[in-house]
C-alpha atoms as a PDB file:
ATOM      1  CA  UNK A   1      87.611 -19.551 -64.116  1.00  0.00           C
ATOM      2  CA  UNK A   2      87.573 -23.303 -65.044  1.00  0.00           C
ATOM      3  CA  UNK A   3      88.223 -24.393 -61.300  1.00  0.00           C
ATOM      4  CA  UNK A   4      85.701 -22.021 -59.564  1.00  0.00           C
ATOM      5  CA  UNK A   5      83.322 -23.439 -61.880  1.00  0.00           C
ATOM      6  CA  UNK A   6      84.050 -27.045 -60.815  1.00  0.00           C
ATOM      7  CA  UNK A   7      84.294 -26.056 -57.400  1.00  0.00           C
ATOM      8  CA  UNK A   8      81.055 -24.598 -57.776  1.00  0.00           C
ATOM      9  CA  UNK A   9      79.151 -27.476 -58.720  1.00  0.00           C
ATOM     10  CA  UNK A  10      80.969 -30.246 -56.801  1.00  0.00           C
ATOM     11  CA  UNK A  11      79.108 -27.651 -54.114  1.00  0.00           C
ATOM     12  CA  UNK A  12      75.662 -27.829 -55.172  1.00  0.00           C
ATOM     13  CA  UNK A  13      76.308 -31.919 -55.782  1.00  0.00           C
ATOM     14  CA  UNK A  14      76.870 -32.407 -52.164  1.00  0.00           C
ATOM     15  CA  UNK A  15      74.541 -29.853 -51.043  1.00  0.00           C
ATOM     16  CA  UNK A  16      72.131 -32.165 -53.323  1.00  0.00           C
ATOM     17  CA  UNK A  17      73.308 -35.664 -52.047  1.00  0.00           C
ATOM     18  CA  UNK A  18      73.222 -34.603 -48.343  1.00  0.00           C
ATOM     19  CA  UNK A  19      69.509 -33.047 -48.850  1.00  0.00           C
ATOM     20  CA  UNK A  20      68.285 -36.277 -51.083  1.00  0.00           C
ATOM     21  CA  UNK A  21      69.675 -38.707 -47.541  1.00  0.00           C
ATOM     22  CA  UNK A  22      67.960 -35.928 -44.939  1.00  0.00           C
ATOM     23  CA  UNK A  23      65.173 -36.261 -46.867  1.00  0.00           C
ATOM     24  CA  UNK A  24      64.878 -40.132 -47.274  1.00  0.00           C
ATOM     25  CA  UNK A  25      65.567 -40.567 -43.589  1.00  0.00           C
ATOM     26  CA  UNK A  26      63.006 -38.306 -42.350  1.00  0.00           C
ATOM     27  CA  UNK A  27      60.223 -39.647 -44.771  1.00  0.00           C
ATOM     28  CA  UNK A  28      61.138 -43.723 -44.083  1.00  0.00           C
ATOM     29  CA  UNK A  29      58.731 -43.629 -41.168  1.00  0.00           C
ATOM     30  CA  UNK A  30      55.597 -43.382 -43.527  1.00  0.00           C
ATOM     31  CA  UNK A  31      57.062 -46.663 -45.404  1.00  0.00           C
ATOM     32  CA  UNK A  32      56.272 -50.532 -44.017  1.00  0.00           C
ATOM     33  CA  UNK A  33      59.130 -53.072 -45.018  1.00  0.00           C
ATOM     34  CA  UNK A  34      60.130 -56.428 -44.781  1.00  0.00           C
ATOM     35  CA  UNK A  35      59.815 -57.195 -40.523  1.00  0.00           C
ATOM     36  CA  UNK A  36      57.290 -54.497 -39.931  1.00  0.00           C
ATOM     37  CA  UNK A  37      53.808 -54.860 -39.616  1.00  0.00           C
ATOM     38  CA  UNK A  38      51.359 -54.172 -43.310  1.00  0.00           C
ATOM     39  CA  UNK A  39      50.139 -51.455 -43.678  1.00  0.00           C
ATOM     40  CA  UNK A  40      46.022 -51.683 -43.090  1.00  0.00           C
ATOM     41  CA  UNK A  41      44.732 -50.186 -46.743  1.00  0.00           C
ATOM     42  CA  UNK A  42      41.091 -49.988 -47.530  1.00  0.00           C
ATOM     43  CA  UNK A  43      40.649 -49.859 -51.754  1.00  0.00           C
ATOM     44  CA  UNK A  44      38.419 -50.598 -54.019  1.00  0.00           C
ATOM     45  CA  UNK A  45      37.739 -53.597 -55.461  1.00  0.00           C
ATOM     46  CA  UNK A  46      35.823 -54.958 -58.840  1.00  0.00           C
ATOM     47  CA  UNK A  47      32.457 -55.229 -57.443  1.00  0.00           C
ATOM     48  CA  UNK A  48      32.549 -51.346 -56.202  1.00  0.00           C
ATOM     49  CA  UNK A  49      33.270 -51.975 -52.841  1.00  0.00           C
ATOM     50  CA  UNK A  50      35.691 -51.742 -50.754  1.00  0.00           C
ATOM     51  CA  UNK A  51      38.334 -54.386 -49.053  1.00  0.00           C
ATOM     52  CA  UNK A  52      40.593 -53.969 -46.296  1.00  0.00           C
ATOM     53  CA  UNK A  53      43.642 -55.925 -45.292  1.00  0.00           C
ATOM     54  CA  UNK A  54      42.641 -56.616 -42.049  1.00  0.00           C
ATOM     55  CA  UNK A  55      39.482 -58.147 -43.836  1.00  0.00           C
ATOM     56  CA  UNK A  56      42.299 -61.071 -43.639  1.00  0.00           C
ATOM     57  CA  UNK A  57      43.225 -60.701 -40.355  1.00  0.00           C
ATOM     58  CA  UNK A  58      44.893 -64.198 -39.476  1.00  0.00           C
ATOM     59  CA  UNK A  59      45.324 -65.263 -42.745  1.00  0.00           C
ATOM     60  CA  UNK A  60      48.782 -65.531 -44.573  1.00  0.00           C
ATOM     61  CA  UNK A  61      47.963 -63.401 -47.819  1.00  0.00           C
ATOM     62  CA  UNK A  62      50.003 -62.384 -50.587  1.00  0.00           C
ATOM     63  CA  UNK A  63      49.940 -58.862 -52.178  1.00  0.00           C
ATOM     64  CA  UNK A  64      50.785 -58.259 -55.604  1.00  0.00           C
ATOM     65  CA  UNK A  65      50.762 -55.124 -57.951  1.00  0.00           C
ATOM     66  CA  UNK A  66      50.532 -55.407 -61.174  1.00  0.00           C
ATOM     67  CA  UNK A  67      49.382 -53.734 -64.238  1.00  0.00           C
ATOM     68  CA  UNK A  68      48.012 -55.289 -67.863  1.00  0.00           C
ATOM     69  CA  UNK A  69      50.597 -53.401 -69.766  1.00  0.00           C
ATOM     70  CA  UNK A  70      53.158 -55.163 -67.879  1.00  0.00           C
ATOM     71  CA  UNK A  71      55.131 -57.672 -70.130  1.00  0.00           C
ATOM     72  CA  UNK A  72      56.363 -59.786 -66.562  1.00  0.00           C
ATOM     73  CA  UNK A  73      52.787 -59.138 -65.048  1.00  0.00           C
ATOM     74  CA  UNK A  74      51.417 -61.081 -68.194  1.00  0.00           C
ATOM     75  CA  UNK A  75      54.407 -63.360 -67.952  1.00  0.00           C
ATOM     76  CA  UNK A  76      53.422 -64.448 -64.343  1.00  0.00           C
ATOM     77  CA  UNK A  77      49.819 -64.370 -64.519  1.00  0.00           C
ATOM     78  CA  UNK A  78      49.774 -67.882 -65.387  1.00  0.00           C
ATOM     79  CA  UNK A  79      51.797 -68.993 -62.777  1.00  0.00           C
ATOM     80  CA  UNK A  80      49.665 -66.746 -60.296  1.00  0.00           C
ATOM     81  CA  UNK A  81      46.479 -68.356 -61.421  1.00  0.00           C
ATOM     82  CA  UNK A  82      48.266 -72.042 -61.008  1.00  0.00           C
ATOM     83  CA  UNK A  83      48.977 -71.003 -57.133  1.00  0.00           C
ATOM     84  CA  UNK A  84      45.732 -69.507 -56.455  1.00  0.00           C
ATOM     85  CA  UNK A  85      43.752 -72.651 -58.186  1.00  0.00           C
ATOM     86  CA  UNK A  86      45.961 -75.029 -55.926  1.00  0.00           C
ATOM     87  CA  UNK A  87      46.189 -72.840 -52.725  1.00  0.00           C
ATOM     88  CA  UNK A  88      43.600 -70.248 -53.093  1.00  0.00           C
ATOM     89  CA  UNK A  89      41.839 -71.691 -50.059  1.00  0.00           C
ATOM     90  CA  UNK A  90      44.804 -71.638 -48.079  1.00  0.00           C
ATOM     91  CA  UNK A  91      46.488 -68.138 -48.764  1.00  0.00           C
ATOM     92  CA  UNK A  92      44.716 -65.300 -49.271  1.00  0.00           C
ATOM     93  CA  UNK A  93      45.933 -63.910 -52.962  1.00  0.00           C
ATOM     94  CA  UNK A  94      45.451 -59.783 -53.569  1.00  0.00           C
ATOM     95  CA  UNK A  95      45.840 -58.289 -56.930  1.00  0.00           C
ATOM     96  CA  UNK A  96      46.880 -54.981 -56.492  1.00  0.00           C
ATOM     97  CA  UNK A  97      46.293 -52.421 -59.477  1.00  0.00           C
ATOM     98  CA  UNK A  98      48.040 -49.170 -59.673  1.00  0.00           C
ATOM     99  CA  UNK A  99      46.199 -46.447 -62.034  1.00  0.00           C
ATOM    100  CA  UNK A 100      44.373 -48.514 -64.413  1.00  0.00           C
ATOM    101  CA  UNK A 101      40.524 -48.287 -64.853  1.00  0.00           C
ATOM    102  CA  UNK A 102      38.289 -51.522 -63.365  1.00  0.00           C
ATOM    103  CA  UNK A 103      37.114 -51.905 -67.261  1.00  0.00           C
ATOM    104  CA  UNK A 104      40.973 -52.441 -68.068  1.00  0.00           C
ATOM    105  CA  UNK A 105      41.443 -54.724 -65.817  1.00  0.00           C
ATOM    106  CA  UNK A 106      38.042 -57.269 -66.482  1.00  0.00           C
ATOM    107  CA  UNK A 107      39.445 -56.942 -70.017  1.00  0.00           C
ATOM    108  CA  UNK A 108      42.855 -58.702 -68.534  1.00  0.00           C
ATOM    109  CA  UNK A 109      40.868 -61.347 -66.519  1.00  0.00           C
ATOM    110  CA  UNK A 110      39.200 -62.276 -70.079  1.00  0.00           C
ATOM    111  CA  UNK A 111      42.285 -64.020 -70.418  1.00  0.00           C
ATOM    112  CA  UNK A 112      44.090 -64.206 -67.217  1.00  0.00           C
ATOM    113  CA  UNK A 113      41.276 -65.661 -64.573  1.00  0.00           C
ATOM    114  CA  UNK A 114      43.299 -65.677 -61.738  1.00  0.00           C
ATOM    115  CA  UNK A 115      41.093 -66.580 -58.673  1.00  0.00           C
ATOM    116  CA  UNK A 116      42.061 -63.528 -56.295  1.00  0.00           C
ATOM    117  CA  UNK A 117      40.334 -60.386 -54.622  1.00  0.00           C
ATOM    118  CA  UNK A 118      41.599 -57.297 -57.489  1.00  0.00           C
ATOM    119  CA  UNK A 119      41.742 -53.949 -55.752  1.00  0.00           C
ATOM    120  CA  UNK A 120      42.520 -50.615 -57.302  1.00  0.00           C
ATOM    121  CA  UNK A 121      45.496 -48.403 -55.760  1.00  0.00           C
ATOM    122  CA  UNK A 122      44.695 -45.450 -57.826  1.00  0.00           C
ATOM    123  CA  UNK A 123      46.344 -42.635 -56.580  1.00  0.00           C
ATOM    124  CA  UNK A 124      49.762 -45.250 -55.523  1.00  0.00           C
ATOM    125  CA  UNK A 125      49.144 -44.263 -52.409  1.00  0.00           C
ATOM    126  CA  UNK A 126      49.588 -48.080 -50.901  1.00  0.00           C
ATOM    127  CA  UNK A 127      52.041 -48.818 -53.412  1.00  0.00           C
ATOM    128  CA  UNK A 128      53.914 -45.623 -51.657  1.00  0.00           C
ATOM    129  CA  UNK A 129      53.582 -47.288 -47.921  1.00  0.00           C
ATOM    130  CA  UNK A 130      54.671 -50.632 -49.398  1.00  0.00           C
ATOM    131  CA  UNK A 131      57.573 -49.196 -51.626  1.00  0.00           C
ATOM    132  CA  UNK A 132      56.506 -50.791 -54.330  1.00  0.00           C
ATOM    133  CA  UNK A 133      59.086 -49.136 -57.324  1.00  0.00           C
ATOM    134  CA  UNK A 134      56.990 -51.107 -60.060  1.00  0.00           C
ATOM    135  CA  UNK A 135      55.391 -53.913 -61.284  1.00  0.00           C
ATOM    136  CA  UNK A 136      54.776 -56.882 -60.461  1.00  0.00           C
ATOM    137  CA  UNK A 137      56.156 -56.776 -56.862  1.00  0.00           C
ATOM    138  CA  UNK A 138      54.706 -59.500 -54.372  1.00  0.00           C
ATOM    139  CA  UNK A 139      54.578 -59.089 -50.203  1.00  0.00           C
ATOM    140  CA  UNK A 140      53.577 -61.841 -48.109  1.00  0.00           C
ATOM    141  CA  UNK A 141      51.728 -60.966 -44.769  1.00  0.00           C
ATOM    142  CA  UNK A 142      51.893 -63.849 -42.278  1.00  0.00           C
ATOM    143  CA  UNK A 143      48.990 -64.367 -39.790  1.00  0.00           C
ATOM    144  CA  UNK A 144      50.194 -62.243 -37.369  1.00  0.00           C
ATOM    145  CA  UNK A 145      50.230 -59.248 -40.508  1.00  0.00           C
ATOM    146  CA  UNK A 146      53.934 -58.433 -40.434  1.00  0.00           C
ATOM    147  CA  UNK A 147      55.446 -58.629 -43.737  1.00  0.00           C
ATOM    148  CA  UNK A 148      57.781 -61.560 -44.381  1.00  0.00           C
ATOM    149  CA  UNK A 149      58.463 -61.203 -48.419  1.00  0.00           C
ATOM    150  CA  UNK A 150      58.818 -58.857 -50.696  1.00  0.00           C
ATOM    151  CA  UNK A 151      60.181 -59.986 -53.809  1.00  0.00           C
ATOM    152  CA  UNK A 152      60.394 -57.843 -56.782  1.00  0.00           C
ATOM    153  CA  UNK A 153      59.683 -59.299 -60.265  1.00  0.00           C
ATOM    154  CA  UNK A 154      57.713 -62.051 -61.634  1.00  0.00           C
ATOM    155  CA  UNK A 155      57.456 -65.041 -59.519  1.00  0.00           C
ATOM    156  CA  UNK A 156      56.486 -68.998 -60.017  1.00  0.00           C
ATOM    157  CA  UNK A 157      53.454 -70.936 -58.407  1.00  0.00           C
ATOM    158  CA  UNK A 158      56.431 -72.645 -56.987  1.00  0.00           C
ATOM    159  CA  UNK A 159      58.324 -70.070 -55.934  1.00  0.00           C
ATOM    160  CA  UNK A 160      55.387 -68.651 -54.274  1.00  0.00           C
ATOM    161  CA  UNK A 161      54.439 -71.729 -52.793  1.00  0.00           C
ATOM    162  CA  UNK A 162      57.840 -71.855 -51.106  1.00  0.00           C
ATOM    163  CA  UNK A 163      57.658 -68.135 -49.694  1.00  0.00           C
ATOM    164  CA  UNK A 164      54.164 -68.809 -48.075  1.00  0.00           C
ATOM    165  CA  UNK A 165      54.790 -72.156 -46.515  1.00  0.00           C
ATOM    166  CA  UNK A 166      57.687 -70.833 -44.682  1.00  0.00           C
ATOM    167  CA  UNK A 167      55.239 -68.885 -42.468  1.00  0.00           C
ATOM    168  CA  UNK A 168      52.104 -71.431 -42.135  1.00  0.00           C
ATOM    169  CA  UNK A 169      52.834 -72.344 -38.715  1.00  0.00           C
END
């Protein structure tokens, strides 16, 4: 009885596995990566309307999510507002929000002013064509808008600095 059991479910485990693959191959055409061109999102932003990506359209810019619960969001928003102070008028900086409400966020920039265009991915529907698996997560878009970076976790003004100069050709 013992060994029809275990036969049983080492049956349903690759019956599982082999579905979870089918599945993730089928559904990776919806998803942009590193080498592929960004996806072209329209969300809203602070002021109640709405930007677009290609807004930016031969600009390098730099997307990244993050959230005001985050412990390495608040960590890096320092270091975020350092780049965008020194480089803001050379690279394009997004904030990307997933799920929190606009009055959430202004309450964040009370204390972390970072210079940047803050948009609102409510429903993670961007953060779903980026892959974006949490928070904070940066992409940067070179001027042609393919995506040359995506590095997850908290990142430096200099280590941003160094992504983004790679690609200002």
């Amino acid at each position: 009885m013992g060994r029809r059991v275990i036969n049983l479910l080492v049956l349903f485990l690759l019956i599982g596995m082999f579905s979870f693959f089918g599945y993730s191959l089928a559904s990776k055409g919806d998803n942009t990566d590193v080498g592929d061109q960004a996806y072209n999102f329209e969300l809203p932003n602070l002021d109640g309307t709405n930007t677009k990506l290609y807004d930016y359209k031969g600009e390098i810019i730099i997307l990244n999510y993050f959230a005001s619960w985050c412990k390495p969001c608040v960590d890096e928003a320092p270091e975020l507002e350092a780049f965008a102070k020194d480089y803001g008028d050379q690279y394009r900086l997004i904030m990307i929000n997933k799920g929190e409400t606009k009055d959430r966020v202004k309450k964040f920039l009370e204390k972390y002013n970072t210079p940047a265009v803050y948009v609102f991915d409510y429903n993670s529907k961007i953060a779903k064509k980026y892959n974006v698996t949490g928070q904070p997560e940066t992409f940067v878009i070179d001027r042609k808008g393919v995506i040359r970076e995506h590095y997850n976790g908290p990142v430096t003004a200099a280590q941003l600095y160094s992504m983004v100069k790679k690609y200002d050709q």
